[in-house]
N, C-alpha and C. Protein backbone atom coordinates (compact mmCIF):
# COMPACT_ATOMS: atom_id res chain seq x y z
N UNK A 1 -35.50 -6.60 28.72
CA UNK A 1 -34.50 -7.38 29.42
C UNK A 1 -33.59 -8.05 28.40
N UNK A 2 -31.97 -8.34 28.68
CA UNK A 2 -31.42 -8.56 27.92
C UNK A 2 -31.13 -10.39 28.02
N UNK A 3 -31.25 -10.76 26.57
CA UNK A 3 -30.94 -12.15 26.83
C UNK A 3 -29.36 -12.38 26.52
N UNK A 4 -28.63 -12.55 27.62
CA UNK A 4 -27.47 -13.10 27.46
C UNK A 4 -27.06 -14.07 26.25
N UNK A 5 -27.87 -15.46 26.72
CA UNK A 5 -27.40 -16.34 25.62
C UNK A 5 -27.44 -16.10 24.35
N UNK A 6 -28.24 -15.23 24.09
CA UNK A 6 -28.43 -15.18 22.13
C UNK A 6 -27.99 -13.81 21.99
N UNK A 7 -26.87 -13.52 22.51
CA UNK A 7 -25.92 -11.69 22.09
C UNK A 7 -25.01 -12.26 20.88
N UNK A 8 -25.58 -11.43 19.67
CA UNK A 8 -25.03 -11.03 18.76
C UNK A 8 -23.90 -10.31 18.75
N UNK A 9 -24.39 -9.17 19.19
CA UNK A 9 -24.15 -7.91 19.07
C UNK A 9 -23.17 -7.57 20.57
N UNK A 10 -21.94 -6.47 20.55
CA UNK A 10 -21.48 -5.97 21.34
C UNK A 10 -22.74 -4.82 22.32
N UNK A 11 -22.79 -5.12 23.58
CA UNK A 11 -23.75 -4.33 23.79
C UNK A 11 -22.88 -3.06 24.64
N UNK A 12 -21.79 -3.07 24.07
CA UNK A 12 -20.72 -1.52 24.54
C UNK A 12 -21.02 -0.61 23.39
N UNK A 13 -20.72 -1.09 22.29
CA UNK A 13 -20.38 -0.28 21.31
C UNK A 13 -21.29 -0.89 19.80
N UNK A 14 -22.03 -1.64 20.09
CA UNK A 14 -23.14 -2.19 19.06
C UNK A 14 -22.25 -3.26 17.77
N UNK A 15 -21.33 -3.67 17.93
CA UNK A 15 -20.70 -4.18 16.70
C UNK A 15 -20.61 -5.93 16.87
N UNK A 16 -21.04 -6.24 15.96
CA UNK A 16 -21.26 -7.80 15.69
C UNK A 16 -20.22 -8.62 16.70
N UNK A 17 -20.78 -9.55 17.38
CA UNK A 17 -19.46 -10.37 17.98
C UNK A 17 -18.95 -11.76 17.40
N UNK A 18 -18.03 -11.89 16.96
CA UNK A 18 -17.61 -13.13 16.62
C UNK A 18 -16.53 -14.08 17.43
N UNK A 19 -15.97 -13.21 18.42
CA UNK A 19 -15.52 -14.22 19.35
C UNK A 19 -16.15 -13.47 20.77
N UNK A 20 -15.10 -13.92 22.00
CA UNK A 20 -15.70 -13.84 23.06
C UNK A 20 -15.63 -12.13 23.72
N UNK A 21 -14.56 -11.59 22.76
CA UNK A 21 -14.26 -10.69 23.27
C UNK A 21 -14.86 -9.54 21.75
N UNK A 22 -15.47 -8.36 22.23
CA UNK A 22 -15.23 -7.41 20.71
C UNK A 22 -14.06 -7.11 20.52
N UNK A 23 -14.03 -6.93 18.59
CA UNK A 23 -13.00 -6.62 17.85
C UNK A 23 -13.05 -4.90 17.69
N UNK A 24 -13.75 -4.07 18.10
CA UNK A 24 -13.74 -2.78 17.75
C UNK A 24 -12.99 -2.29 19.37
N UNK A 25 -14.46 -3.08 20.79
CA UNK A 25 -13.64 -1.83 21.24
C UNK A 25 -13.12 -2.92 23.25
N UNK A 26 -13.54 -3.99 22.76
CA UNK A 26 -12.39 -4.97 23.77
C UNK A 26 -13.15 -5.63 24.70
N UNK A 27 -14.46 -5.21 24.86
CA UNK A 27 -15.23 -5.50 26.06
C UNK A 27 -15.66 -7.16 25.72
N UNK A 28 -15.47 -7.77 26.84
CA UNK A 28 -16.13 -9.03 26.58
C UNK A 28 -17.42 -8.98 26.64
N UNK A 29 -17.74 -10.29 25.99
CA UNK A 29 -19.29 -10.52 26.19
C UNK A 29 -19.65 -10.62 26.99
N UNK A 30 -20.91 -9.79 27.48
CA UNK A 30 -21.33 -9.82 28.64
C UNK A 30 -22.43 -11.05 29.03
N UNK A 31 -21.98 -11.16 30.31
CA UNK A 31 -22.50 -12.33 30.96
C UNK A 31 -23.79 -11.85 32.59
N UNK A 32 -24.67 -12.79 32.59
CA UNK A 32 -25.61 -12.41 33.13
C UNK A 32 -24.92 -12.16 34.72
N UNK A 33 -25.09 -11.04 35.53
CA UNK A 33 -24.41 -10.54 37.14
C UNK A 33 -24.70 -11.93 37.96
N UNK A 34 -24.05 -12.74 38.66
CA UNK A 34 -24.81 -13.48 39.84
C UNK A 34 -24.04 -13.13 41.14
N UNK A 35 -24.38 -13.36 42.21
CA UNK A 35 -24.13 -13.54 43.35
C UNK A 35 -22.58 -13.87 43.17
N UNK A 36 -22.49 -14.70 42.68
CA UNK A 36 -21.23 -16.10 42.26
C UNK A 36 -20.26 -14.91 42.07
N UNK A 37 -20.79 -14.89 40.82
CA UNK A 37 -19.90 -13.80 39.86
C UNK A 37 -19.22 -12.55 40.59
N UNK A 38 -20.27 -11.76 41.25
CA UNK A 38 -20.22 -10.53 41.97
C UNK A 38 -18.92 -10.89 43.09
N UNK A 39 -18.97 -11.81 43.75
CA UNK A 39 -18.01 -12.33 44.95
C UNK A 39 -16.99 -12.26 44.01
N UNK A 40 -16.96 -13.33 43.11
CA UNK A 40 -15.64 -13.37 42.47
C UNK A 40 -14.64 -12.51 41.98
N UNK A 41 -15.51 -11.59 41.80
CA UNK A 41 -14.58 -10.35 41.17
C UNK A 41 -14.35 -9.55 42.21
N UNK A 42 -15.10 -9.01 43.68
CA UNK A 42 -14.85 -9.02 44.46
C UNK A 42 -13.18 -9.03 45.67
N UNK A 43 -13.22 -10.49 44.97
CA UNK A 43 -11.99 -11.18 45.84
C UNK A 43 -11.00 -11.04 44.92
N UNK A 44 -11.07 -11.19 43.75
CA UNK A 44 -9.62 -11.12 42.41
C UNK A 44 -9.27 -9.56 42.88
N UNK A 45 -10.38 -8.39 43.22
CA UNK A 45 -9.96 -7.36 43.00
C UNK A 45 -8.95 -6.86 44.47
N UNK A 46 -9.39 -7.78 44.91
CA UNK A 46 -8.78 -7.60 46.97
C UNK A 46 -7.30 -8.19 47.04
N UNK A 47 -7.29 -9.74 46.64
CA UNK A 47 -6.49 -10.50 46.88
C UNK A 47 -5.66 -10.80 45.85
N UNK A 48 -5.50 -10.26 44.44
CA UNK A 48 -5.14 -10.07 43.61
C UNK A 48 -3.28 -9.52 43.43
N UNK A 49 -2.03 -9.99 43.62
CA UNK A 49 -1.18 -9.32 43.78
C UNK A 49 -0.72 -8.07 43.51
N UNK A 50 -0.85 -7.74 41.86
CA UNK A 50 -0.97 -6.82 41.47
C UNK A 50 -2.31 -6.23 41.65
N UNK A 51 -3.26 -6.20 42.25
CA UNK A 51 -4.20 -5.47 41.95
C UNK A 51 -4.37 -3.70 42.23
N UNK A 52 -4.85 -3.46 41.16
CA UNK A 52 -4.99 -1.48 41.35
C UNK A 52 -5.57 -1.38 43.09
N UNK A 53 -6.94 -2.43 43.72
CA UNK A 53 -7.42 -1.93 44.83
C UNK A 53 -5.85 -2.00 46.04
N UNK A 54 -5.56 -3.59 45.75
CA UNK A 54 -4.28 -3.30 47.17
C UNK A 54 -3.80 -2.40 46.67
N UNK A 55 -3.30 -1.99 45.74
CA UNK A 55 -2.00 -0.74 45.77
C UNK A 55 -2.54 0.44 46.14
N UNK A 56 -3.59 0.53 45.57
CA UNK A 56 -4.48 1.88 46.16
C UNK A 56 -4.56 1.51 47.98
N UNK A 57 -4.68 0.61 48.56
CA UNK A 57 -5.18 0.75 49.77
C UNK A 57 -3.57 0.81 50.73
N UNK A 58 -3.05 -0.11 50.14
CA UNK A 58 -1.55 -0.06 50.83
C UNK A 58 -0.87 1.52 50.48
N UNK A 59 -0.94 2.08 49.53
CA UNK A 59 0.03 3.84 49.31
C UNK A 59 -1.09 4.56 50.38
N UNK A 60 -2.68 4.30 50.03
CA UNK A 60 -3.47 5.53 50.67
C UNK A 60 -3.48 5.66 52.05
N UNK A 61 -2.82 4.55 52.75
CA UNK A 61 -2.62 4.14 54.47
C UNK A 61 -1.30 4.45 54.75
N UNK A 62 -0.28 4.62 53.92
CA UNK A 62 1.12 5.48 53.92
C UNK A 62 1.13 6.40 53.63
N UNK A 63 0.78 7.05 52.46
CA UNK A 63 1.41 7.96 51.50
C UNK A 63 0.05 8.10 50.73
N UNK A 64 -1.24 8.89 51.39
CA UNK A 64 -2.02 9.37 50.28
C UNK A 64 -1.98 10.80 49.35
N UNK A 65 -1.26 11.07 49.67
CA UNK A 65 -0.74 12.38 48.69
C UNK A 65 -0.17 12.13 47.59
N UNK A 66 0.37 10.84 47.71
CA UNK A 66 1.27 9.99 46.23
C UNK A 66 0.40 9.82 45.61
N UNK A 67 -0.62 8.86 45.84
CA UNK A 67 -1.58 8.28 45.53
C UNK A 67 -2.58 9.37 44.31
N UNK A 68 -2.73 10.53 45.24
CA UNK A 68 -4.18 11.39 44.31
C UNK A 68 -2.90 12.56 43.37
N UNK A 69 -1.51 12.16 43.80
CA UNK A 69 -0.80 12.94 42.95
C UNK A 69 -0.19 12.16 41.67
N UNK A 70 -0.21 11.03 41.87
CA UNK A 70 0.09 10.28 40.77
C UNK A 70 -1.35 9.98 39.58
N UNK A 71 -1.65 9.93 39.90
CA UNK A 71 -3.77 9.89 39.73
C UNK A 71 -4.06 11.01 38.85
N UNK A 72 -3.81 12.28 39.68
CA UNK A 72 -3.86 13.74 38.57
C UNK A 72 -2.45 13.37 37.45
N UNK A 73 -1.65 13.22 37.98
CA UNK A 73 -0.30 13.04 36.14
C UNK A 73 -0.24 12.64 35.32
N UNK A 74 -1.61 11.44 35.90
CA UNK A 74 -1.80 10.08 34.32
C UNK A 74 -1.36 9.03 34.95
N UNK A 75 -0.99 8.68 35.75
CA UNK A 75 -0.75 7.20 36.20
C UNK A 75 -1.59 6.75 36.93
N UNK A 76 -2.63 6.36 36.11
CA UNK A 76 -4.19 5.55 36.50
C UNK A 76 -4.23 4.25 36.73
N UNK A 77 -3.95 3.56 35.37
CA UNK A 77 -3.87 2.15 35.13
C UNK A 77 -2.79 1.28 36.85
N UNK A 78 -2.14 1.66 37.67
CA UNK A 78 -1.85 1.33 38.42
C UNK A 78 -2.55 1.80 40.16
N UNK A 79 -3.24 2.16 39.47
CA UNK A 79 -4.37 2.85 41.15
C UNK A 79 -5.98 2.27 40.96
N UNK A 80 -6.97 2.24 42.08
CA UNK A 80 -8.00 1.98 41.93
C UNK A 80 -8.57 3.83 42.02
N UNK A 81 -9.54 3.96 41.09
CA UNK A 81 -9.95 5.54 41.59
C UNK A 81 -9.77 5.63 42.77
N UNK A 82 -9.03 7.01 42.70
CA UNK A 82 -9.35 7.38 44.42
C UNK A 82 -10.54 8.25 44.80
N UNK A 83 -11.13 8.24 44.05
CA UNK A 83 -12.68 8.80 44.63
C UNK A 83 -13.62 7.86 44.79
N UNK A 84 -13.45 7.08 44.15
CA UNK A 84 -14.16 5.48 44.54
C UNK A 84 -13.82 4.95 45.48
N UNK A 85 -12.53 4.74 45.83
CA UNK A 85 -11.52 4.28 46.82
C UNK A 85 -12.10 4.70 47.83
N UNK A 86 -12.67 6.56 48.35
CA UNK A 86 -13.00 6.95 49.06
C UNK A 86 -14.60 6.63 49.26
N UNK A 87 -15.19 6.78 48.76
CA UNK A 87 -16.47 6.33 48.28
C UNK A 87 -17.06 4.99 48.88
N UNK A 88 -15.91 3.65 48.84
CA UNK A 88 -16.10 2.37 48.52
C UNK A 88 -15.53 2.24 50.87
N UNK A 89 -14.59 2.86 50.96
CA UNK A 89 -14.08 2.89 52.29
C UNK A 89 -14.99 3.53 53.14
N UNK A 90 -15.70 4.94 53.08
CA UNK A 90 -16.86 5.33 53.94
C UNK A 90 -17.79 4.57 53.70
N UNK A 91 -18.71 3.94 53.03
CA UNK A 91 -19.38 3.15 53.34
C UNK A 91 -19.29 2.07 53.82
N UNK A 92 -18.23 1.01 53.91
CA UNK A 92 -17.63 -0.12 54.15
C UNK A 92 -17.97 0.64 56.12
N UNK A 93 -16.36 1.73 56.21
CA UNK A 93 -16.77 2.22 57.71
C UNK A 93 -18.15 1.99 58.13
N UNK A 94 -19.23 2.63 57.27
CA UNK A 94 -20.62 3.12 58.34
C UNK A 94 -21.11 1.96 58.30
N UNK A 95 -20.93 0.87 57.45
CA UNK A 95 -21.75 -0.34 58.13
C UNK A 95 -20.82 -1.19 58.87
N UNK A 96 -19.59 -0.78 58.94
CA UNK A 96 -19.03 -1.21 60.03
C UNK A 96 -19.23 -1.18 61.41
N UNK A 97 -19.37 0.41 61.84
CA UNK A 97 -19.71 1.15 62.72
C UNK A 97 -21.26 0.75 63.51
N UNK A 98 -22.07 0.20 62.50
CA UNK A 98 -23.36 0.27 62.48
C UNK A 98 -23.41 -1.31 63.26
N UNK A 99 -23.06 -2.19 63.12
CA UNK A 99 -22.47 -3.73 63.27
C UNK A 99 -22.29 -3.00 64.68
């Protein structure tokens, strides 16, 4: 089990940490998952203006052909996967459904 508080070490890419973030390959230090945490990122990723999920959810409810065609060209960094997207929406449905 990993102890958060006493990380040395980048546990992405193994390289010494001296601030909060690594210098080789960007990942912050990782911090122990909570409940808290999990929500939070959650909601930044929903309610977020720019966020990759709204833009992914607002084009894929208009225009999903843009969406998985822009996706294959290289314009990632502005979409949430769309296989996740799909992934993350059928299950959301079946416990919807299930409710």
């Amino acid at each position: 089990m990993v102890n958060f508080d006493e990380q040395t070490n980048c546990l992405n890419c193994g390289t010494k940490l001296t601030t909060r973030f690594c210098g080789e390959c960007g990942q912050e230090k990782a911090r122990r998952i909570t409940f808290k945490e999990l929500f939070k990122t959650a909601q930044r990723a929903i309610l977020e203006f720019e966020s990759p999920f709204l833009k992914t959810f607002i084009t894929m409810t208009t225009s999903p052909g843009r969406v998985c065609r822009d996706y294959i060209e290289g314009k990632r960094a502005s979409y949430f996967n769309p296989i996740k997207y799909a992934f993350w929406s059928l299950t959301f449905f079946y416990f919807f459904l299930l409710l």
